[in-house]
C-alpha atoms as a PDB file:
ATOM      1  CA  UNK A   1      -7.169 -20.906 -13.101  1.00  0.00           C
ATOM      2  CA  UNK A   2      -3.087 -20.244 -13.928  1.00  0.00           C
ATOM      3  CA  UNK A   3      -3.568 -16.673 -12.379  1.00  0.00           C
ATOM      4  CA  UNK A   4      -5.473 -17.603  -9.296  1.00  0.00           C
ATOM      5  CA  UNK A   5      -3.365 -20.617  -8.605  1.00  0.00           C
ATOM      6  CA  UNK A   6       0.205 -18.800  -8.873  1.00  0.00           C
ATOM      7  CA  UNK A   7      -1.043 -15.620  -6.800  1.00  0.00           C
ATOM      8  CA  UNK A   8      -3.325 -17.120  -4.591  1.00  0.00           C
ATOM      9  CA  UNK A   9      -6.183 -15.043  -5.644  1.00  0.00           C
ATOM     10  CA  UNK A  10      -9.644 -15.310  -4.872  1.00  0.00           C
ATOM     11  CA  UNK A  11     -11.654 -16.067  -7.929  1.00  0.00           C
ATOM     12  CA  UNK A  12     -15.591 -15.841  -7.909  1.00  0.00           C
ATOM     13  CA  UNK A  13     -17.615 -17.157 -11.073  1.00  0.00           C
ATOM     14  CA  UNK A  14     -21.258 -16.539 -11.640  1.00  0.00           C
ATOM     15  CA  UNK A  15     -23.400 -18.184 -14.171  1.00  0.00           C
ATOM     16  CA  UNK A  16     -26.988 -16.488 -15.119  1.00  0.00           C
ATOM     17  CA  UNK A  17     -29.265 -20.038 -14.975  1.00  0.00           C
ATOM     18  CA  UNK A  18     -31.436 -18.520 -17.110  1.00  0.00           C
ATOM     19  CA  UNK A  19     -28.867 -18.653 -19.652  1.00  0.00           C
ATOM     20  CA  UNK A  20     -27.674 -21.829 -19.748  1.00  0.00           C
ATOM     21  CA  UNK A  21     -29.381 -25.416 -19.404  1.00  0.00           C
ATOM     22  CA  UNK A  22     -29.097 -27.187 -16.235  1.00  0.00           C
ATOM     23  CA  UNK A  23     -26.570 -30.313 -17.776  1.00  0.00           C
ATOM     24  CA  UNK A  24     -24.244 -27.583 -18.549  1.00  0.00           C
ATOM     25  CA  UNK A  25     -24.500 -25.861 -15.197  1.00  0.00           C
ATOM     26  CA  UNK A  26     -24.200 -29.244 -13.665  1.00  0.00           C
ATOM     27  CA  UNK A  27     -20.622 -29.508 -15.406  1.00  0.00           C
ATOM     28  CA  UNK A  28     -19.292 -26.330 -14.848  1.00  0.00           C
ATOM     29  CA  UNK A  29     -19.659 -26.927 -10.747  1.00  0.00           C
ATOM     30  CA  UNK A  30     -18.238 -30.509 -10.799  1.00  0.00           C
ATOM     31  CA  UNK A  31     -15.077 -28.332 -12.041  1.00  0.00           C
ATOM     32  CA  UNK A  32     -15.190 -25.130  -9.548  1.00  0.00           C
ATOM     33  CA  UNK A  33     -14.199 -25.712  -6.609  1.00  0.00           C
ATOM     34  CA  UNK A  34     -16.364 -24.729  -3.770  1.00  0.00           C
ATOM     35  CA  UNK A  35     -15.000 -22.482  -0.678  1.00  0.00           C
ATOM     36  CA  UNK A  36     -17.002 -21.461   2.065  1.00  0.00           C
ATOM     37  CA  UNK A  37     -16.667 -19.628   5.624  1.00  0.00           C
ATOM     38  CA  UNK A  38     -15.220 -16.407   6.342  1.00  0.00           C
ATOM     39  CA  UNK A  39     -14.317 -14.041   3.868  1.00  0.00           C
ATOM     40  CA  UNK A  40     -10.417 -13.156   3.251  1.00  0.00           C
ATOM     41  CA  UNK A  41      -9.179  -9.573   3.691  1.00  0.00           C
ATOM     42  CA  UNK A  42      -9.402  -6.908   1.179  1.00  0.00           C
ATOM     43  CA  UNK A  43      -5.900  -7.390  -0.531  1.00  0.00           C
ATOM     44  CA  UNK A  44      -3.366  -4.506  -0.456  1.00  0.00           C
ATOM     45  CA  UNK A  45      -3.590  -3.507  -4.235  1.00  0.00           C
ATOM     46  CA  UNK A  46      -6.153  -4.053  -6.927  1.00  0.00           C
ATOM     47  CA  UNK A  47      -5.107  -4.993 -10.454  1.00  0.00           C
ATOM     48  CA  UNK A  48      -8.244  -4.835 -12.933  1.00  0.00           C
ATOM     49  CA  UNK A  49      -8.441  -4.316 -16.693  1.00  0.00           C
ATOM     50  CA  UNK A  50      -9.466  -1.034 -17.944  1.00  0.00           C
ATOM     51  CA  UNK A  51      -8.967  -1.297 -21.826  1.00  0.00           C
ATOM     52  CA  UNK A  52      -7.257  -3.706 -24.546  1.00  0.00           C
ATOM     53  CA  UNK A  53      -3.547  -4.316 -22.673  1.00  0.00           C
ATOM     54  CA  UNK A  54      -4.246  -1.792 -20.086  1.00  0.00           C
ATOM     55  CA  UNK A  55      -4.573  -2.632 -16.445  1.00  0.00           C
ATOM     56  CA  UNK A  56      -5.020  -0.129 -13.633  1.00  0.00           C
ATOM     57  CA  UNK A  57      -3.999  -0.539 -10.195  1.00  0.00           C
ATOM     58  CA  UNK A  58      -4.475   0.575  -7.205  1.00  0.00           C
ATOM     59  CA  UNK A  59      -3.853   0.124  -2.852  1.00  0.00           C
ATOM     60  CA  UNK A  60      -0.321  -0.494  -1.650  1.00  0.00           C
ATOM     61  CA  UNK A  61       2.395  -3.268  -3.142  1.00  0.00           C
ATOM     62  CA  UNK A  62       4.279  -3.516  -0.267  1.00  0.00           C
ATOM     63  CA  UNK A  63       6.810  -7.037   0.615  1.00  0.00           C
ATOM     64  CA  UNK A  64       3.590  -8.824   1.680  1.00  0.00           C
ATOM     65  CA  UNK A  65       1.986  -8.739  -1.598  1.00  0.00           C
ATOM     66  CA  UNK A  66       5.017  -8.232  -4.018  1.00  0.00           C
ATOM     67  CA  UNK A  67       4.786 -12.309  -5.049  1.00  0.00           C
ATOM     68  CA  UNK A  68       0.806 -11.478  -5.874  1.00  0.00           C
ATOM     69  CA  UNK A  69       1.851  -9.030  -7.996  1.00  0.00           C
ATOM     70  CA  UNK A  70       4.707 -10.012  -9.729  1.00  0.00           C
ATOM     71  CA  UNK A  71       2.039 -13.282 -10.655  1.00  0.00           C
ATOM     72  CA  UNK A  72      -0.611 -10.510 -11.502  1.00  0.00           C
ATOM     73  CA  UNK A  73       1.837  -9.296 -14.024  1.00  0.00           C
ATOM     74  CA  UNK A  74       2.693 -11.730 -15.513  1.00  0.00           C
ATOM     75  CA  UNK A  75      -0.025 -13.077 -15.980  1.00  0.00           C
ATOM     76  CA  UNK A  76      -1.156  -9.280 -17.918  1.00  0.00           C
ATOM     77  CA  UNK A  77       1.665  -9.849 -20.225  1.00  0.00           C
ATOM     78  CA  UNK A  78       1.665 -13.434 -20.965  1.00  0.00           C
ATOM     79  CA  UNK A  79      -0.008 -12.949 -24.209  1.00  0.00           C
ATOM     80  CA  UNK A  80       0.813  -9.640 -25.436  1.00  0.00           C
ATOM     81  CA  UNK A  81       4.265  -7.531 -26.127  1.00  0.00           C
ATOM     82  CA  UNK A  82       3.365  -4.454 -24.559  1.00  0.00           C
ATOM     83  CA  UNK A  83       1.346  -3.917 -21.653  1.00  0.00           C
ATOM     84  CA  UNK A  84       0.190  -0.245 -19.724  1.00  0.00           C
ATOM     85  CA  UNK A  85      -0.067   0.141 -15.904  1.00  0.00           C
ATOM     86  CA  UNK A  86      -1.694   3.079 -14.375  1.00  0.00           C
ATOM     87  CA  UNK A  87      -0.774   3.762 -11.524  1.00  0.00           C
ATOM     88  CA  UNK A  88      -3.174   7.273 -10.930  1.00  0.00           C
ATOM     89  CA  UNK A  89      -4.635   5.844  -7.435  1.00  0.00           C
ATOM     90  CA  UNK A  90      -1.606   3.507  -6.339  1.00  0.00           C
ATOM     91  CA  UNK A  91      -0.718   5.096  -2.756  1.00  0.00           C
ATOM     92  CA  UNK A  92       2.870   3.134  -2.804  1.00  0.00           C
ATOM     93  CA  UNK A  93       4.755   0.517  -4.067  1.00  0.00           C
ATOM     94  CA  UNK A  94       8.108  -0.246  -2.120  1.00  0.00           C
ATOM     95  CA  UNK A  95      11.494  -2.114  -3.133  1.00  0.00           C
ATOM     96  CA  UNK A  96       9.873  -5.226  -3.074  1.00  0.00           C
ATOM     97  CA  UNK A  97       7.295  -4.094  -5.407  1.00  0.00           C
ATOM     98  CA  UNK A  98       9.147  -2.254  -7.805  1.00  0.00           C
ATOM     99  CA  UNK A  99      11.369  -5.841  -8.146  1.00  0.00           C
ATOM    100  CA  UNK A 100       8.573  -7.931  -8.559  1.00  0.00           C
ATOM    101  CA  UNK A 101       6.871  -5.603 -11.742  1.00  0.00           C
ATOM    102  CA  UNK A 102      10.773  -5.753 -13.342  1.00  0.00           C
ATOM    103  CA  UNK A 103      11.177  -9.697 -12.749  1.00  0.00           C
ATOM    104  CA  UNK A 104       7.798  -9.886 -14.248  1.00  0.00           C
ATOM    105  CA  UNK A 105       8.869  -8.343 -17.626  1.00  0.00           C
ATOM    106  CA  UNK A 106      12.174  -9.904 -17.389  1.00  0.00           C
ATOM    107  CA  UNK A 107      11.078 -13.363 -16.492  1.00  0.00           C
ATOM    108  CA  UNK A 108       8.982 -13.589 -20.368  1.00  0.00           C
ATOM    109  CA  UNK A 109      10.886 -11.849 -23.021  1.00  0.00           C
ATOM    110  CA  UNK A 110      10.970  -9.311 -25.680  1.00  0.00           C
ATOM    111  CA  UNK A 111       7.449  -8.167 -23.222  1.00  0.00           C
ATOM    112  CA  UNK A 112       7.451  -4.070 -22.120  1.00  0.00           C
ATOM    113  CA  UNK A 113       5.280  -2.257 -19.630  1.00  0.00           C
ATOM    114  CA  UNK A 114       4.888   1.429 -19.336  1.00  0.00           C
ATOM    115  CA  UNK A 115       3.448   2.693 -16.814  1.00  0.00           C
ATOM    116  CA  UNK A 116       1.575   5.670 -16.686  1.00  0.00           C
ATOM    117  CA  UNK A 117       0.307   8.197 -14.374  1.00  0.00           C
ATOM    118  CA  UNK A 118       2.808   7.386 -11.011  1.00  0.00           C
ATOM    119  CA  UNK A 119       2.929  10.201  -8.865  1.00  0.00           C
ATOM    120  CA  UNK A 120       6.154  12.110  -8.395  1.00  0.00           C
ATOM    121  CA  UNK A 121       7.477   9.917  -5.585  1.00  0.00           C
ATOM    122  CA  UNK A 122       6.730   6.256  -7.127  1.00  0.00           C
ATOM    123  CA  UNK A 123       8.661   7.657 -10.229  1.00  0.00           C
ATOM    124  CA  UNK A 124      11.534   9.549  -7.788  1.00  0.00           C
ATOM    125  CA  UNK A 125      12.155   6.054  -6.140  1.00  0.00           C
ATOM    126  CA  UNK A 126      12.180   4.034  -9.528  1.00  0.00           C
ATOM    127  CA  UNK A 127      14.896   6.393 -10.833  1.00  0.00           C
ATOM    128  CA  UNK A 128      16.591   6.215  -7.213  1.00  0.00           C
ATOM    129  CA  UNK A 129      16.671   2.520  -7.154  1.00  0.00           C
ATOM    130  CA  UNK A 130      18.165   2.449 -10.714  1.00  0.00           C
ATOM    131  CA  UNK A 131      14.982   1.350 -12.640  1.00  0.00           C
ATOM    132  CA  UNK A 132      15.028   4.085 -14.662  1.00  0.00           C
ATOM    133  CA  UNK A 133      17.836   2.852 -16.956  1.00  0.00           C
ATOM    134  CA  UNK A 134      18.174   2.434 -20.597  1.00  0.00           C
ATOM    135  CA  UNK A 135      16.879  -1.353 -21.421  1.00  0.00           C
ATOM    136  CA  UNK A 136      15.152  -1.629 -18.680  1.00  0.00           C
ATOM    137  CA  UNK A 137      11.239  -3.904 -19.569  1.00  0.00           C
ATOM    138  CA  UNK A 138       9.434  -1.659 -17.463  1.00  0.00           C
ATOM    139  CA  UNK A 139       9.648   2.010 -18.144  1.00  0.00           C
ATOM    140  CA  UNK A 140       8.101   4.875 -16.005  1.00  0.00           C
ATOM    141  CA  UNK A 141       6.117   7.561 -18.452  1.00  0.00           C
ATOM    142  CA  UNK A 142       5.897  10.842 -17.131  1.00  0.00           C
END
């Protein structure tokens, strides 16, 4: 709920009624909220869990989107020191982007996040806009 309500995310929860009773099921919608009509957009980037504090993402993180990521992040590392990003099918992250994964780290301490598998211009840029320097919570793996 935390995640979805700081990035504006679009949540869907499905419960099996064979595997719970119907009281229970009963609860659990008085607390969902209930949207209907027509579908958002696809969002620019994905950001989905592919292992124990790994998270891959992909699409563009471009100034439209950099507040849904930065909450994304943040979220990933809330509960764990150090957190990996792949970024193997992430077409391009801008500025904005790039700020918003740094404030992430920066805004809960003592958390780090490599990320692994940017292609050659994601990890020119970081080093360009001075990302790449010693200290830094984020660091770009080669």
């Amino acid at each position: 709920d935390e995640f979805a309500s700081e990035s504006g995310a679009m949540v869907v929860c499905a419960f099996r009624p064979s595997l719970w009773d119907a009281p229970t099921l009963e609860r659990v919608a008085c607390v969902h909220p209930h949207e209907m009509g027509i579908r958002a957009g696809r969002p620019a980037f994905r950001m989905f869990s592919s292992g124990a504090d790994r998270w891959s993402v992909d699409g563009v993180i471009d100034s439209e989107c950099a507040a849904a990521f930065n909450a994304a992040v943040r979220a990933a590392v809330r509960h764990t020191p150090k957190v990996r990003l792949r970024f193997d099918t992430l077409e391009m992250i801008d500025a904005a982007g790039m700020h918003a994964l740094v404030e992430a780290a920066r805004q809960l301490p003592d958390r780090r996040i490599i990320v692994e598998g940017a292609n050659e211009t994601v990890r020119l840029c970081w080093e360009l806009a001075g990302y790449a320097a010693p200290g830094m919570p984020v660091v770009m793996a080669v």
